[in-house]
Structures are given as structure tokens and as C-alpha cells.
C-alpha atoms as a PDB file:
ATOM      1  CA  UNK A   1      18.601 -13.352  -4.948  1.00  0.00           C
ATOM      2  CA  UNK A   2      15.274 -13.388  -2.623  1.00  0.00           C
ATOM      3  CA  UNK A   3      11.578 -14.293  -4.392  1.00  0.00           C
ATOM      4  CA  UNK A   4      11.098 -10.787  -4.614  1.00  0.00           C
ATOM      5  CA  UNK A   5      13.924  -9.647  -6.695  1.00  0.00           C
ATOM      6  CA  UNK A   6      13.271 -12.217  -8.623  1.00  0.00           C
ATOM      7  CA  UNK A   7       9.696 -11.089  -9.850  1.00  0.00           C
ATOM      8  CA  UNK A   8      10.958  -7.556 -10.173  1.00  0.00           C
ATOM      9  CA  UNK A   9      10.924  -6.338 -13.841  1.00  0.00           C
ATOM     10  CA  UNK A  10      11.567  -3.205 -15.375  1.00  0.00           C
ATOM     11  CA  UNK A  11       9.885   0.383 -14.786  1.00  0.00           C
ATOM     12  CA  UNK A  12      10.191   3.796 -16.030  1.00  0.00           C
ATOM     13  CA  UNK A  13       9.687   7.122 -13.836  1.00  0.00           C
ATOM     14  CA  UNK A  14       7.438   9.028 -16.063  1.00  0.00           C
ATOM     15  CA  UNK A  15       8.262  12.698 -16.460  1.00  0.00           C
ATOM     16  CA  UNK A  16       5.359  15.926 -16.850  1.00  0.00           C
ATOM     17  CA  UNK A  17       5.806  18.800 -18.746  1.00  0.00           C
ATOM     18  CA  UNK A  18       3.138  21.103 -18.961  1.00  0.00           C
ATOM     19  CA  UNK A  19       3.612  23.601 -21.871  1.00  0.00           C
ATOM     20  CA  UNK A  20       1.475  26.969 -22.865  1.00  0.00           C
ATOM     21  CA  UNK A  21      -0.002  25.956 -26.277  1.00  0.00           C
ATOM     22  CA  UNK A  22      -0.663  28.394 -28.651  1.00  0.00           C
ATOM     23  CA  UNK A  23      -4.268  29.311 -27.758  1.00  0.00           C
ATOM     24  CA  UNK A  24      -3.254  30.478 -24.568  1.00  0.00           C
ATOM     25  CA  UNK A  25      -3.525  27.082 -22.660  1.00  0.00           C
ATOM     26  CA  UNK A  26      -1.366  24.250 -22.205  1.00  0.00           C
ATOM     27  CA  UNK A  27      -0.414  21.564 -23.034  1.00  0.00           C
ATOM     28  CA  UNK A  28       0.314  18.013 -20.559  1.00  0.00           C
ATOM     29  CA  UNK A  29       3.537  16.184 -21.686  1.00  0.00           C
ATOM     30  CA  UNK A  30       4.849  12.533 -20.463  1.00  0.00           C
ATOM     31  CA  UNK A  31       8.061  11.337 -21.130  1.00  0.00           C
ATOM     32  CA  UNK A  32       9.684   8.171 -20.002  1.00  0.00           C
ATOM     33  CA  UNK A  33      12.622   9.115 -17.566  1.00  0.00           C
ATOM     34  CA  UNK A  34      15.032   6.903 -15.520  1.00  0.00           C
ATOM     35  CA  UNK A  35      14.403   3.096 -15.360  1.00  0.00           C
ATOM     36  CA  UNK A  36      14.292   0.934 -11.855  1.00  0.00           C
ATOM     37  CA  UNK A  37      13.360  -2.653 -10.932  1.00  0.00           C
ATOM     38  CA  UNK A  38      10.048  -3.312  -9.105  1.00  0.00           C
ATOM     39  CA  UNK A  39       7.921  -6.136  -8.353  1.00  0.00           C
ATOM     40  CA  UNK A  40       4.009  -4.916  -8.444  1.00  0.00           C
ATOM     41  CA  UNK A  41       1.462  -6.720  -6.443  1.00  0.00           C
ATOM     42  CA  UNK A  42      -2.110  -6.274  -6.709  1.00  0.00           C
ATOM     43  CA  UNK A  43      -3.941  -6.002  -3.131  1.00  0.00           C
ATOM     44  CA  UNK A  44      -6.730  -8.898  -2.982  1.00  0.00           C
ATOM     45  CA  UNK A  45      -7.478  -7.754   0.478  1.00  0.00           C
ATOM     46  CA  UNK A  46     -11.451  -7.471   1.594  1.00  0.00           C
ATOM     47  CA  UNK A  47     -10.909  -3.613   1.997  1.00  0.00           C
ATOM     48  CA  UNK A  48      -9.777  -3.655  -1.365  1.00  0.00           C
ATOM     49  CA  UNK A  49     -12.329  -5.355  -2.914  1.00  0.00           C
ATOM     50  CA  UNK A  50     -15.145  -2.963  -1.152  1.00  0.00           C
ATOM     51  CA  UNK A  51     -13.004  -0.030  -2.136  1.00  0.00           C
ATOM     52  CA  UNK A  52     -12.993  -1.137  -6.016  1.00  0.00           C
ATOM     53  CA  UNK A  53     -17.168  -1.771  -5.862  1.00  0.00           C
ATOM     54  CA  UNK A  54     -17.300   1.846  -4.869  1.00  0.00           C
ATOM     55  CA  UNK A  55     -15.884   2.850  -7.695  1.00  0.00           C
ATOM     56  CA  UNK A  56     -12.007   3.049  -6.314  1.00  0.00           C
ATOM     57  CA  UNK A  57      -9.397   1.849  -8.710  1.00  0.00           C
ATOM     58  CA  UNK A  58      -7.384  -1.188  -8.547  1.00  0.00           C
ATOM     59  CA  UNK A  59      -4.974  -0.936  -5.575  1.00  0.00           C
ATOM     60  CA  UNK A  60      -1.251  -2.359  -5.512  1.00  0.00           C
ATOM     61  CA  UNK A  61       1.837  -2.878  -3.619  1.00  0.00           C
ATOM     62  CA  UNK A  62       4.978  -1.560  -5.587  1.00  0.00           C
ATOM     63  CA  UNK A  63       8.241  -2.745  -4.361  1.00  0.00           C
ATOM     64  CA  UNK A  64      11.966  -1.612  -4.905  1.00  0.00           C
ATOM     65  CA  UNK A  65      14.904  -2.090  -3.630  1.00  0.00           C
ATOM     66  CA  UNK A  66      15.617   0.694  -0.925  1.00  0.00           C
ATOM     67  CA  UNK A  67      18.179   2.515  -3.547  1.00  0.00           C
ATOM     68  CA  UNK A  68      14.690   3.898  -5.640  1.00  0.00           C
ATOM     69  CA  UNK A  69      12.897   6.200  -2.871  1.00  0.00           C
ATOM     70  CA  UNK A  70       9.395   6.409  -4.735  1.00  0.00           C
ATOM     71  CA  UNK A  71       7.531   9.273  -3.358  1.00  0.00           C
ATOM     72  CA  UNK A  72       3.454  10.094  -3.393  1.00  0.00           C
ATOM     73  CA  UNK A  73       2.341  11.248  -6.392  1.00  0.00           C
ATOM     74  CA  UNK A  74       4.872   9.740  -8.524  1.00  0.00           C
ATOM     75  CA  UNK A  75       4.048   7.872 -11.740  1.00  0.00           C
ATOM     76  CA  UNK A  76       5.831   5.355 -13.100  1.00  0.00           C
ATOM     77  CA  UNK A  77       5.300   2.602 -15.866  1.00  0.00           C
ATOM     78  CA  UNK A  78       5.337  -0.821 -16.104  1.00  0.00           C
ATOM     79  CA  UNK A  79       7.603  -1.219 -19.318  1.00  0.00           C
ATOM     80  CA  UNK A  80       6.224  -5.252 -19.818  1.00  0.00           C
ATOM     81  CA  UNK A  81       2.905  -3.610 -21.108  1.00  0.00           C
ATOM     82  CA  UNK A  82       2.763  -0.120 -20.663  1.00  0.00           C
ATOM     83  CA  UNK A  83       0.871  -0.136 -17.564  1.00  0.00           C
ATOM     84  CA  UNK A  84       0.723   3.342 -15.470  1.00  0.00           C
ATOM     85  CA  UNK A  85       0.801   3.609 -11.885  1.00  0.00           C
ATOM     86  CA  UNK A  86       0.484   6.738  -9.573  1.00  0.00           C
ATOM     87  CA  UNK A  87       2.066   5.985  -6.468  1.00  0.00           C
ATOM     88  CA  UNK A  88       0.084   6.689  -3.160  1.00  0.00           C
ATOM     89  CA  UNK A  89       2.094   6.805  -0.058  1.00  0.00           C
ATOM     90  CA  UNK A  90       5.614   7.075   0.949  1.00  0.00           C
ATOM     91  CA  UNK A  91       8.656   4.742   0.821  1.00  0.00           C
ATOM     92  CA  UNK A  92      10.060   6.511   3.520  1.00  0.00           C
ATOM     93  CA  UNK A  93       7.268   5.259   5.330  1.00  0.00           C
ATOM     94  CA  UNK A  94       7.350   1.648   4.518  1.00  0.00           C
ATOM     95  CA  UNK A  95      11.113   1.005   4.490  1.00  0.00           C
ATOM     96  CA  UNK A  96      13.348  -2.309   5.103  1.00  0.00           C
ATOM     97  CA  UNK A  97      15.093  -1.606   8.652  1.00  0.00           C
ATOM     98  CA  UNK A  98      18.878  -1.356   8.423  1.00  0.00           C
ATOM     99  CA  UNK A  99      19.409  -4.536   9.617  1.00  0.00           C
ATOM    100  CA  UNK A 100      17.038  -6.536   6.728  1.00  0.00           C
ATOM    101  CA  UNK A 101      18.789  -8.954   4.920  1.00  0.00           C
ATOM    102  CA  UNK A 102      16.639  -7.651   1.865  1.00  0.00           C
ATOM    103  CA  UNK A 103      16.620  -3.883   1.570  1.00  0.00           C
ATOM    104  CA  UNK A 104      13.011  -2.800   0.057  1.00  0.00           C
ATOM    105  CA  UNK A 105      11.085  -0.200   0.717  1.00  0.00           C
ATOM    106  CA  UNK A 106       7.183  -0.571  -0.421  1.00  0.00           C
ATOM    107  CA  UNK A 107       4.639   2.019  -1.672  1.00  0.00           C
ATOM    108  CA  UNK A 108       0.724   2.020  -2.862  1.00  0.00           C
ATOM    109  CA  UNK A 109      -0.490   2.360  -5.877  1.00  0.00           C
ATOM    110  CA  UNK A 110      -3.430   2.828  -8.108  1.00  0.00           C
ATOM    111  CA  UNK A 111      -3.542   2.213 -11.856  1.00  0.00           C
ATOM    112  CA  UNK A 112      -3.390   5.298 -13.842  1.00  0.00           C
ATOM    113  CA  UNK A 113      -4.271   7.189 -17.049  1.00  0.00           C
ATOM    114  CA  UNK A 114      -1.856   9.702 -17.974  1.00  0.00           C
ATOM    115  CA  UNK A 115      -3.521  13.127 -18.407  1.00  0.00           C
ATOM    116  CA  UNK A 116      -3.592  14.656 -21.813  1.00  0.00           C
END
């Protein structure tokens, strides 16, 4: 097992429904859908920092193992404390090459509040 398996914990893909309501609007729905392991790391870089002053939210590494493709715009949750994250970038992007010894793939990620 490699140090980063080792701090992954356990996630949750968190599904959206939107529904019409009976006022003739709708309604936002989450659900917790399939579960993965991921290691989250928060980015302490300068850029970050500046970023956050100007009113950016936290930014963070997410990392899986290359089986769980996240995508942009998905949101998962941290099941340890309920912590949301909206992913923003690409795995396919940031990928372990074929011949890694550790197959990852990384994303970004902000912290989230789910939409009601």
C-alpha cells in the first residue's frame, strides 16, 4: 500500500434531482450515490492563498485511484464529516501514466454548499 492509499478514506458521489414543485418551480434534490476512496489535500500554495483573500474558496487536490474517473463539475462528499466538494478539472487530464507503479488520477476542488 503507498502513503497515499493509505490516507484515502471514504466518499460519496452526490446525485441532483431537480423536481417541478407544486407552485410551478422546482425543487433541487441531493442524494448520496456510489462510494469511492480518496485522499483530499488542501493546496497551501502562494496562488492559493491570494486566490482565497479575493474571496475564492478553499482549493484542494482530490485523489483516486485511476478506477474512479471524477469529471468537472462533479460533487462528491467527504463521508468522515460531511464535507462537500465540487470538483474542478478533469482526471483525464491529470492521470497516472500506464507504467506508474501507483495508478491515480488527481482532480481540483473547491469546498461546496449543496444548492437547495
Amino acid at each position: 500500500m503507498s502513503l497515499i492509499e493509505s490516507m484515502m478514506e471514504d466518499f460519496a458521489f452526490m446525485n441532483h434531482v431537480r423536481e417541478d414543485d407544486p407552485y410551478g418551480g422546482y425543487l433541487d434534490t441531493w442524494t448520496e450515490g456510489a462510494t469511492f476512496q480518496a485522499a483530499v489535500i488542501k493546496n497551501g500554495t502562494t496562488e492559493a492563498q491570494i486566490a482565497e483573500k479575493q474571496g475564492i474558496e478553499e482549493i484542494f487536490t482530490i485523489v483516486t485511484k485511476k478506477a474512479v474517473m471524477l469529471d468537472y463539475h462533479d460533487v462528491v462528499k467527504r463521508k468522515s464529516d460531511n464535507s462537500i466538494f465540487r470538483v474542478t478539472s478533469r482526471a483525464v487530464d491529470s492521470v497516472a501514466p500506464v507504467e506508474s507503479t501507483v495508478p491515480i488520477a488527481k482532480v481540483s476542488a473547491e469546498r461546496w454548499v449543496l444548492p437547495t
